[in-house]
N, C-alpha and C. Protein backbone atom coordinates (compact mmCIF):
# COMPACT_ATOMS: atom_id res chain seq x y z
N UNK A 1 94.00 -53.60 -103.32
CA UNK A 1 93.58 -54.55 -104.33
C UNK A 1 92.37 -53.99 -105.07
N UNK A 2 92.55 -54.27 -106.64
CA UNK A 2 91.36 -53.67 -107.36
C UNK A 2 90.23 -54.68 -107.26
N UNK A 3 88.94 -54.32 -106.46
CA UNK A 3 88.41 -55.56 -106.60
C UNK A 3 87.61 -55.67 -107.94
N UNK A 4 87.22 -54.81 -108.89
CA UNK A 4 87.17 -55.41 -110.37
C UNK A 4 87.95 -56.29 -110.76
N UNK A 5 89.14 -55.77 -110.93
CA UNK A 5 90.06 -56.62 -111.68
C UNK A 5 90.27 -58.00 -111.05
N UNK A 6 90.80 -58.25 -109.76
CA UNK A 6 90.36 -59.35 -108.39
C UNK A 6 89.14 -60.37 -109.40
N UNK A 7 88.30 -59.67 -109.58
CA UNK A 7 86.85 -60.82 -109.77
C UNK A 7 86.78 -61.06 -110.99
N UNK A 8 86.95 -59.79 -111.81
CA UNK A 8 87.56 -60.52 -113.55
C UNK A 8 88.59 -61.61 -113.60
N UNK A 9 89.94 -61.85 -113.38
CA UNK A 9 90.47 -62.57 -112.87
C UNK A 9 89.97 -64.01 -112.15
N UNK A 10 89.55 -64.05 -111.48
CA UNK A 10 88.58 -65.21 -111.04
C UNK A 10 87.82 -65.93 -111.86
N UNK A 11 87.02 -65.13 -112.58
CA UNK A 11 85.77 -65.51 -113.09
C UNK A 11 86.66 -66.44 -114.40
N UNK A 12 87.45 -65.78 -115.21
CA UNK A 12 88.24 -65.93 -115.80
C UNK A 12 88.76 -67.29 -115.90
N UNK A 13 89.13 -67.37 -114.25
CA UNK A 13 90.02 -68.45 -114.10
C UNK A 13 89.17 -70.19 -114.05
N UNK A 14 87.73 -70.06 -113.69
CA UNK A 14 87.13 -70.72 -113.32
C UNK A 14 85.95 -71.35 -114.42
N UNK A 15 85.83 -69.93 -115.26
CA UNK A 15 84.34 -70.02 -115.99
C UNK A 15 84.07 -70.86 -116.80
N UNK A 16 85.01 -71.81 -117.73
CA UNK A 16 85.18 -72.56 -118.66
C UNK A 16 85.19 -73.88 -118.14
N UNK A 17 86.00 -74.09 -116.80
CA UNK A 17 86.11 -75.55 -116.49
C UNK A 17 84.82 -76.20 -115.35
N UNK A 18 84.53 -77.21 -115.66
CA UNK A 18 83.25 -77.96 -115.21
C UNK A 18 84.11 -78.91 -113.85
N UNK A 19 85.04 -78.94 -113.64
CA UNK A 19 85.30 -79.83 -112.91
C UNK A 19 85.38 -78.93 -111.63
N UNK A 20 84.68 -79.44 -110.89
CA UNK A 20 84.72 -78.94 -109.19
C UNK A 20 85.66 -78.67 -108.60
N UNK A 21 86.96 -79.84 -108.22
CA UNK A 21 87.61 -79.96 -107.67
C UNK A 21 88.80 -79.12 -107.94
N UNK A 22 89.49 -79.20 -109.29
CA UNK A 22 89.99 -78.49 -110.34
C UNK A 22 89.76 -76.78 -109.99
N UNK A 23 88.37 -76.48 -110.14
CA UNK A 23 88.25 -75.13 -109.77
C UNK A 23 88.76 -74.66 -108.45
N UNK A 24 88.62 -75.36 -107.61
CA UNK A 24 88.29 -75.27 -105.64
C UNK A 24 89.60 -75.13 -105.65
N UNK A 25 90.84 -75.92 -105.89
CA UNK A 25 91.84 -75.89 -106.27
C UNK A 25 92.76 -74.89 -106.95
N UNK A 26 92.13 -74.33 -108.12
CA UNK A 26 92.69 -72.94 -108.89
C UNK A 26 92.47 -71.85 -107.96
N UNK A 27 91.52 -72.09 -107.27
CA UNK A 27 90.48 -70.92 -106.62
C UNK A 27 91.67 -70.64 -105.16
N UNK A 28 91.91 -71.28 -104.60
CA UNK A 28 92.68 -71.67 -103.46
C UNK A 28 94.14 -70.94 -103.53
N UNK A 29 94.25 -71.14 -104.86
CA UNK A 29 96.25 -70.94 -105.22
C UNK A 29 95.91 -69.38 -105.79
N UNK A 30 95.16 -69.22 -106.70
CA UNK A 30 94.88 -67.65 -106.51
C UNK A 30 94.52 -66.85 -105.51
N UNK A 31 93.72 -67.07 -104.79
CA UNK A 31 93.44 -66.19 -103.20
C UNK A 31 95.28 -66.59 -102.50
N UNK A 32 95.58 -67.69 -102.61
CA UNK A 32 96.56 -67.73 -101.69
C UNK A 32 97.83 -66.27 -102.58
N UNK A 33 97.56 -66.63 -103.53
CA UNK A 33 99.03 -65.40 -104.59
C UNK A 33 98.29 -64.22 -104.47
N UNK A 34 96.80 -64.29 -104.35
CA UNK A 34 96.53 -62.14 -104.35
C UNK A 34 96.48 -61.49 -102.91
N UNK A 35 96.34 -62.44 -101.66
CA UNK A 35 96.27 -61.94 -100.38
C UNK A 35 97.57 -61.91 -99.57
N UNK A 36 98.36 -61.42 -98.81
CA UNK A 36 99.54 -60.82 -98.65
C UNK A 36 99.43 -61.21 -96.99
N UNK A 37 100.06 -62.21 -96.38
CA UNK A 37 99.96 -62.22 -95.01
C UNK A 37 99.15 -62.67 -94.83
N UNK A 38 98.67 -64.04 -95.04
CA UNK A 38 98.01 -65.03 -95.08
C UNK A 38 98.55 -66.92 -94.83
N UNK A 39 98.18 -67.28 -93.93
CA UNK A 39 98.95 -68.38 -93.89
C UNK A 39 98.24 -70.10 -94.25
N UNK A 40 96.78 -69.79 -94.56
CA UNK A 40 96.12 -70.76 -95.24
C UNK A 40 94.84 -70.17 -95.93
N UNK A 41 94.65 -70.91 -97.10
CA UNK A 41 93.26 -70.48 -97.33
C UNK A 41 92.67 -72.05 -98.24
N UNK A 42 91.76 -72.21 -98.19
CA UNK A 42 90.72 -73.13 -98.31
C UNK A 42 89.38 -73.43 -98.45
N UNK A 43 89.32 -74.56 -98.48
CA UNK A 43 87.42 -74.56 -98.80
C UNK A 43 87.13 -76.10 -97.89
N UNK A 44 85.84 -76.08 -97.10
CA UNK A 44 85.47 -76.72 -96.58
C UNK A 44 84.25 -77.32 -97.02
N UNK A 45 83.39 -78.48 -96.98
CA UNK A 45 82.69 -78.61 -98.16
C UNK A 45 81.92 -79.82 -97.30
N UNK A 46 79.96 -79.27 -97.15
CA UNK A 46 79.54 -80.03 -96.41
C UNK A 46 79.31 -81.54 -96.81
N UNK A 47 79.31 -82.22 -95.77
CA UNK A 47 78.99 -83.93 -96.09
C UNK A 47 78.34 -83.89 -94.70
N UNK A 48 76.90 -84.75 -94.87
CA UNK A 48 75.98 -84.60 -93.56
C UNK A 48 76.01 -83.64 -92.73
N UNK A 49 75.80 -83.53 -91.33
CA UNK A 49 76.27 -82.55 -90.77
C UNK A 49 77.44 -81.97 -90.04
N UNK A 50 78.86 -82.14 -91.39
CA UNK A 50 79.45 -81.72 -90.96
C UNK A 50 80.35 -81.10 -91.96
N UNK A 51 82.01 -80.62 -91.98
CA UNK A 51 82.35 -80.13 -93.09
C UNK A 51 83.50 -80.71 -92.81
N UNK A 52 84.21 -80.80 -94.32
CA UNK A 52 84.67 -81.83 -94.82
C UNK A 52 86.21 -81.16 -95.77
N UNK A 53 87.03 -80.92 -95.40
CA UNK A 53 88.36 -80.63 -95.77
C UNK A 53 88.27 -80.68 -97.56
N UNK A 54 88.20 -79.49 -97.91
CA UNK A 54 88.62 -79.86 -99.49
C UNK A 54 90.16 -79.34 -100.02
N UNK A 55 89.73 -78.53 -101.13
CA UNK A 55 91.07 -78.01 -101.88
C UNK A 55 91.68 -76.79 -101.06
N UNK A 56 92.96 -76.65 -100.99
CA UNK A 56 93.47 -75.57 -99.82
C UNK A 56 95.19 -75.52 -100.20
N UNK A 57 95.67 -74.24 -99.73
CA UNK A 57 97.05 -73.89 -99.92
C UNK A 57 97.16 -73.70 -98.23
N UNK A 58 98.44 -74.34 -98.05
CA UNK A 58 98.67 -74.08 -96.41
C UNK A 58 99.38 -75.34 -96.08
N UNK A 59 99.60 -75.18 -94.44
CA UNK A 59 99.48 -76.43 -93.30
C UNK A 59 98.48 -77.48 -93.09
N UNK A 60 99.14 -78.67 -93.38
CA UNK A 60 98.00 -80.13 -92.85
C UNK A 60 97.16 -79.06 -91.55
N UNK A 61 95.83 -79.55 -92.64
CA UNK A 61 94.38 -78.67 -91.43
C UNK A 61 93.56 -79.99 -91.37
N UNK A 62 92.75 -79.84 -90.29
CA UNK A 62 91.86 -80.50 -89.95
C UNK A 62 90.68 -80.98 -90.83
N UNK A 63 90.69 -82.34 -90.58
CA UNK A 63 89.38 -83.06 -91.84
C UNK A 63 88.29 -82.56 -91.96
N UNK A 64 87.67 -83.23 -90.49
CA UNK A 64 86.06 -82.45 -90.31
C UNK A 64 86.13 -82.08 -89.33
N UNK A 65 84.99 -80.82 -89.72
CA UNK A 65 84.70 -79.96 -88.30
C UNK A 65 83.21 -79.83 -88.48
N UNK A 66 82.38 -80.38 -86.78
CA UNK A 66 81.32 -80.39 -87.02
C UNK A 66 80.40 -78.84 -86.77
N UNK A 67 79.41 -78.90 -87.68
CA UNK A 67 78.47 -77.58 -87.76
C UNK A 67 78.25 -76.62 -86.33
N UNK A 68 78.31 -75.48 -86.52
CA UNK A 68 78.38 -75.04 -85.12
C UNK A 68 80.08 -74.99 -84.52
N UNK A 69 80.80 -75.36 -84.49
CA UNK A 69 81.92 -76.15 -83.77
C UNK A 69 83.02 -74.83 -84.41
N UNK A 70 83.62 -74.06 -83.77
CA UNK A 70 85.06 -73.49 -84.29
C UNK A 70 84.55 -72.45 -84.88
N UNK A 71 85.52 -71.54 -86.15
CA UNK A 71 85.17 -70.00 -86.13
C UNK A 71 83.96 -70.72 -88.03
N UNK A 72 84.97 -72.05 -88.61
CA UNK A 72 84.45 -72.39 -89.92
C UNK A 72 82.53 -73.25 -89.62
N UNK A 73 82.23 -73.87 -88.43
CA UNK A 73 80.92 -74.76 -88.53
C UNK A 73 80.38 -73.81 -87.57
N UNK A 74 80.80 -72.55 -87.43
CA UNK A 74 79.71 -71.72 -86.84
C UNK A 74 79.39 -70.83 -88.13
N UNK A 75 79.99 -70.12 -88.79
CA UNK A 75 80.15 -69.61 -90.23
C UNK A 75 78.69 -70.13 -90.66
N UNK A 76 79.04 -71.74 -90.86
CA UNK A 76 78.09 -72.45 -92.09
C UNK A 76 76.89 -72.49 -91.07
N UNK A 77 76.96 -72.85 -89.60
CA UNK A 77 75.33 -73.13 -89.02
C UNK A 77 74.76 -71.81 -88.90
N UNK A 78 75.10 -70.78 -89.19
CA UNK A 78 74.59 -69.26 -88.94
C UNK A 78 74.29 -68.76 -89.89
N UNK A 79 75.13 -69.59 -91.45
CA UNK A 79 74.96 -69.01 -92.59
C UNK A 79 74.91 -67.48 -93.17
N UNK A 80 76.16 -67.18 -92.10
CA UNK A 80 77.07 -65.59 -92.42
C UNK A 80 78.57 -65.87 -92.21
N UNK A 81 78.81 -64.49 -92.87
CA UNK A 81 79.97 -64.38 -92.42
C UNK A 81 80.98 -64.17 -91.22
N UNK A 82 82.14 -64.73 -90.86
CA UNK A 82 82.96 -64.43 -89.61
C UNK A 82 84.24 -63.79 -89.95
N UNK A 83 84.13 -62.24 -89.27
CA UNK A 83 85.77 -61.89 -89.21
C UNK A 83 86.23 -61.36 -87.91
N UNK A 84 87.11 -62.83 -87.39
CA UNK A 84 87.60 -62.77 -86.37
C UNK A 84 89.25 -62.23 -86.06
N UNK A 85 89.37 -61.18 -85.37
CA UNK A 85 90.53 -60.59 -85.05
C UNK A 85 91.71 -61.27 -84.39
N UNK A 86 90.96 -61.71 -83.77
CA UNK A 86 92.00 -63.02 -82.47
C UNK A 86 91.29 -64.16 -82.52
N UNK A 87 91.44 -65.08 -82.76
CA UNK A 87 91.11 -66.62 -82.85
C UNK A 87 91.12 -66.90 -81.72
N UNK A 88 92.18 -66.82 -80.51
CA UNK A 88 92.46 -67.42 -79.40
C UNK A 88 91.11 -66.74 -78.75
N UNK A 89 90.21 -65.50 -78.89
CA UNK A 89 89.50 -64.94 -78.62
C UNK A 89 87.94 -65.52 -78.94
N UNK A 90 88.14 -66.82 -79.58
CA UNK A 90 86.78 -66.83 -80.02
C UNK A 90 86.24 -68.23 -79.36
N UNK A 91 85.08 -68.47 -78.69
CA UNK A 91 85.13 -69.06 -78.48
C UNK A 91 84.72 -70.58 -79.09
N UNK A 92 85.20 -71.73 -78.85
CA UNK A 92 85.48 -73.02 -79.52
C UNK A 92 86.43 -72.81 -80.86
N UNK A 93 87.38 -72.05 -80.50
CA UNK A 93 88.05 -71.86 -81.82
C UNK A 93 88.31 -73.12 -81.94
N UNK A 94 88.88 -73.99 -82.73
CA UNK A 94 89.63 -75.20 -83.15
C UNK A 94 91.07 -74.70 -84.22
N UNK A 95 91.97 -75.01 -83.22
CA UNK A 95 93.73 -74.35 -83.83
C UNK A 95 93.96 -75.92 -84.26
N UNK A 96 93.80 -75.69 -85.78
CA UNK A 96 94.41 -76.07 -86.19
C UNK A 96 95.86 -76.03 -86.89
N UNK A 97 96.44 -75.09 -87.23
CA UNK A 97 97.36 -74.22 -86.78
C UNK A 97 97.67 -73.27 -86.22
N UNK A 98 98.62 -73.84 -84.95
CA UNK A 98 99.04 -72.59 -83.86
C UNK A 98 99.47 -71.35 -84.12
N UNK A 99 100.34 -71.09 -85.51
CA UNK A 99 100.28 -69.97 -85.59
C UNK A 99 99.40 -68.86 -85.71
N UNK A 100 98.01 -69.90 -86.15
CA UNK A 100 97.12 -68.30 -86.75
C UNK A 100 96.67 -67.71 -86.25
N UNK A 101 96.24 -66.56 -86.33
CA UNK A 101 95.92 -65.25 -85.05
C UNK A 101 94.70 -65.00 -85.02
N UNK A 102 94.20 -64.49 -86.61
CA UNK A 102 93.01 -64.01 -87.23
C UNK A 102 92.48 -64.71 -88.39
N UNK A 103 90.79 -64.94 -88.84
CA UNK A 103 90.40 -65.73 -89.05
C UNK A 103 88.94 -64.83 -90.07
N UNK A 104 88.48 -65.48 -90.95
CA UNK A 104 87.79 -65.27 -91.95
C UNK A 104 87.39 -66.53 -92.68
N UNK A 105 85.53 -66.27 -92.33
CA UNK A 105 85.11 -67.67 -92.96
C UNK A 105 84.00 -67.19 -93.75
N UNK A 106 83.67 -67.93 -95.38
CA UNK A 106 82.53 -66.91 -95.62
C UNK A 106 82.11 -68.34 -96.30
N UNK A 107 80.65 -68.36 -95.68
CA UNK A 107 79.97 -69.63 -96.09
C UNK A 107 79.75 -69.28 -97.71
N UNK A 108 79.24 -70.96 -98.67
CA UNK A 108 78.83 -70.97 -99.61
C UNK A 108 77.82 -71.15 -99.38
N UNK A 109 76.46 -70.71 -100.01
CA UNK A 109 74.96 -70.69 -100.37
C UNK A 109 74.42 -70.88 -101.41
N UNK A 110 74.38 -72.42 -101.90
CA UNK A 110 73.41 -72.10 -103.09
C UNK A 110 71.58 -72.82 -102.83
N UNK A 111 71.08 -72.25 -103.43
CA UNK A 111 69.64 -72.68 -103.35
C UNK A 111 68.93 -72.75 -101.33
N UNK A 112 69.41 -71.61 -101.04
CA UNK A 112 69.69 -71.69 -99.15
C UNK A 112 69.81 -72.96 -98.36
N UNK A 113 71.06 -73.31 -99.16
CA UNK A 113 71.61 -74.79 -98.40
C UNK A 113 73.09 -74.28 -98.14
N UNK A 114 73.94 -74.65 -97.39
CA UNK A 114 75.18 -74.16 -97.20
C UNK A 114 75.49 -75.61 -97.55
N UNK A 115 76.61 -75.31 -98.78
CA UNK A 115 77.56 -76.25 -98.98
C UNK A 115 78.79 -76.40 -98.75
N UNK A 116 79.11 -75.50 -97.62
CA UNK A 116 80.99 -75.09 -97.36
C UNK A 116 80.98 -73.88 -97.07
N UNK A 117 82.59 -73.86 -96.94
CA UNK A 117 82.67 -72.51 -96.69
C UNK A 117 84.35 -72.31 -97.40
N UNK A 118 84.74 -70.62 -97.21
CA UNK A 118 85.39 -70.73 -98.06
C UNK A 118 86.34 -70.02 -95.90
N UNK A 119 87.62 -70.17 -95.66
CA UNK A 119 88.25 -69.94 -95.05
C UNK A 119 89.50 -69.47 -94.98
N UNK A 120 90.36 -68.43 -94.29
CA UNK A 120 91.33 -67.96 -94.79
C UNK A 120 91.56 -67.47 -93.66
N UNK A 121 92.94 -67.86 -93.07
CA UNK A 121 93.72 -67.61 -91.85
C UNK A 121 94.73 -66.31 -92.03
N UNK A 122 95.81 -65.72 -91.02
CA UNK A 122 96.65 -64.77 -91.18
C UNK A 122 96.86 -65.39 -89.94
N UNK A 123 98.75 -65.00 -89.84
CA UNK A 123 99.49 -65.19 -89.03
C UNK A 123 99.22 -63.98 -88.16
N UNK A 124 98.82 -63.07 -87.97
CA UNK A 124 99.09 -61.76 -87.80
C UNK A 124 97.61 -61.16 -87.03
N UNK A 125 97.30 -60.36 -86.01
CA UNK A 125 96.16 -60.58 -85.36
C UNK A 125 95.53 -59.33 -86.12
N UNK A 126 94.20 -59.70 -86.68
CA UNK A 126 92.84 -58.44 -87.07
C UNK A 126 93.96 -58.27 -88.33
N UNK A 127 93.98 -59.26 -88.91
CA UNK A 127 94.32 -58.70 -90.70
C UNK A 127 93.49 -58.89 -91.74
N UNK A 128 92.37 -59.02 -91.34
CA UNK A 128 91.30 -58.82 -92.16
C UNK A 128 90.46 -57.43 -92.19
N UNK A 129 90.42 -57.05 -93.06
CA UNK A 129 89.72 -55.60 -93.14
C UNK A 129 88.15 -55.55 -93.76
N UNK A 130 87.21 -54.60 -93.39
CA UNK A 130 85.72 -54.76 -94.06
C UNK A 130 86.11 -54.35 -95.78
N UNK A 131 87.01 -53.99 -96.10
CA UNK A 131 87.62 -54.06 -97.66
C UNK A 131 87.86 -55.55 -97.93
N UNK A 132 88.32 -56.38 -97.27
CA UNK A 132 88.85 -57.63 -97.58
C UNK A 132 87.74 -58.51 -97.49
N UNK A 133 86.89 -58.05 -96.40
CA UNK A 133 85.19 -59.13 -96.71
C UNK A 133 84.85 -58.69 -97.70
N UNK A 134 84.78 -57.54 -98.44
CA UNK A 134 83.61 -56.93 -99.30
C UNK A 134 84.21 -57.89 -100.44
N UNK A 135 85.65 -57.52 -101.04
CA UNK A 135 85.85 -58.09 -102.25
C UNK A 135 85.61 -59.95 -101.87
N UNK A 136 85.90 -60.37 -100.81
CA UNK A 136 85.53 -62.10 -100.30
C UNK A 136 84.34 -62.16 -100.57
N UNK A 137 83.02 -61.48 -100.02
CA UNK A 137 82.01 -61.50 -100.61
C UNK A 137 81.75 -61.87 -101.78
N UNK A 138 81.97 -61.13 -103.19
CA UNK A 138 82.42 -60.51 -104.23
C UNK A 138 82.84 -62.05 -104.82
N UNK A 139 83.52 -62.32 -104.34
CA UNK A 139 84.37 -63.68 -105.14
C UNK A 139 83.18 -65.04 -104.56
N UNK A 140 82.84 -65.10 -103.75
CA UNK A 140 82.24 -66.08 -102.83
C UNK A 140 80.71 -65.92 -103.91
N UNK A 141 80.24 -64.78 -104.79
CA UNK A 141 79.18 -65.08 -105.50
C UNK A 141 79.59 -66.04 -106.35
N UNK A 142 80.94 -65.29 -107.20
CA UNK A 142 81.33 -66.11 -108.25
C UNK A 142 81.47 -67.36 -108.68
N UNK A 143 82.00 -67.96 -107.28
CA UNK A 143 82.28 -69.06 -107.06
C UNK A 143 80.99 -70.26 -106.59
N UNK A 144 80.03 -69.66 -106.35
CA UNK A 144 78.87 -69.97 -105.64
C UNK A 144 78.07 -70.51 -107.46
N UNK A 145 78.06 -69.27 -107.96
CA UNK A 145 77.50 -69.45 -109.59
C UNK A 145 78.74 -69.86 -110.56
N UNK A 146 79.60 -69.80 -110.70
CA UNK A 146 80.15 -70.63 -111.77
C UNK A 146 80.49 -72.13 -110.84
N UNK A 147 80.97 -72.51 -109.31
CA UNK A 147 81.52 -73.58 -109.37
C UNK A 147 80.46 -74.59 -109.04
N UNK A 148 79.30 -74.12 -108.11
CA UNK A 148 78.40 -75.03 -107.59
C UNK A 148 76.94 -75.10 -108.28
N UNK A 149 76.47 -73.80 -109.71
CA UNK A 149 75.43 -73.56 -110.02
C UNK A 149 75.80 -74.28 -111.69
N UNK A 150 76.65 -74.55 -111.97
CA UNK A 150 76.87 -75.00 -113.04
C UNK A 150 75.78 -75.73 -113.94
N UNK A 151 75.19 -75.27 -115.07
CA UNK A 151 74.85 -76.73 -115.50
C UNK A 151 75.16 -76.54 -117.13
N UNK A 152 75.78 -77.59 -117.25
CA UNK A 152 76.42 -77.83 -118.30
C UNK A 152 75.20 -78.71 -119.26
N UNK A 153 75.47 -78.31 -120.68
CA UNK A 153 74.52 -78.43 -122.13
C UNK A 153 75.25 -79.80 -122.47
């Protein structure tokens, strides 16, 4: 995957529209069409202390998951990234679907508050590569400054 083109694309897709949800949503169905062997991807989105099911392509997933808790509320209470090879391997995973093997969570940060996170499963064990965080990274700014830094004139 070119990750230029990957984040042009994105930016693209997102930069014009003000509506949150709308974006989280576009954002979701594109990662789900450019990543290959993937069986959910999503966004989790804090409310008090906990996180809160938003826009997502996949299997009925779990509402909330509290901070700390699973591979996504350890993500956001550590405020880094997780790339987990084996899920069944981690501990407090929370399966919400049984199929998934391997696991990738990359918190949102704006103003050093975590507002979510962005998450993305594979059927398939360690299919995440340090190529596949870098460009997640990469997109996780974008999305950080056009969807949550917005301020509209």
């Amino acid at each position: 995957m070119n990750k230029l083109l990957f984040c042009d694309q994105l930016y693209a897709l997102i930069k014009d529209e003000p509506n949150q949800i709308a974006n989280l949503s576009n954002i979701s169905a594109f990662l789900n069409q450019s990543f290959d062997n993937i069986n959910w991807v999503g966004f989790y989105l804090m409310e008090g202390k906990e996180l809160v099911l938003g826009p997502f392509q996949g299997k009925v997933a779990c509402v909330r998951i509290p901070l700390g808790r699973g591979v996504c509320g350890t993500a956001a209470y550590r405020k880094e990234v997780i790339r987990v090879a084996d899920v069944h391997q981690f501990c407090g995973h929370i399966a919400c679907d049984s199929e998934s093997r391997s696991e990738i969570v990359l918190p949102l940060i704006v103003n050093n508050e975590v507002i979510g996170v962005l998450d993305i499963d594979s059927p398939s064990y360690n299919r995440f590569s340090g190529k596949d965080e870098k460009i997640l990274r990469e997109a996780v700014k974008i999305i950080e400054e056009c969807v949550f830094q917005r301020t509209d004139e």
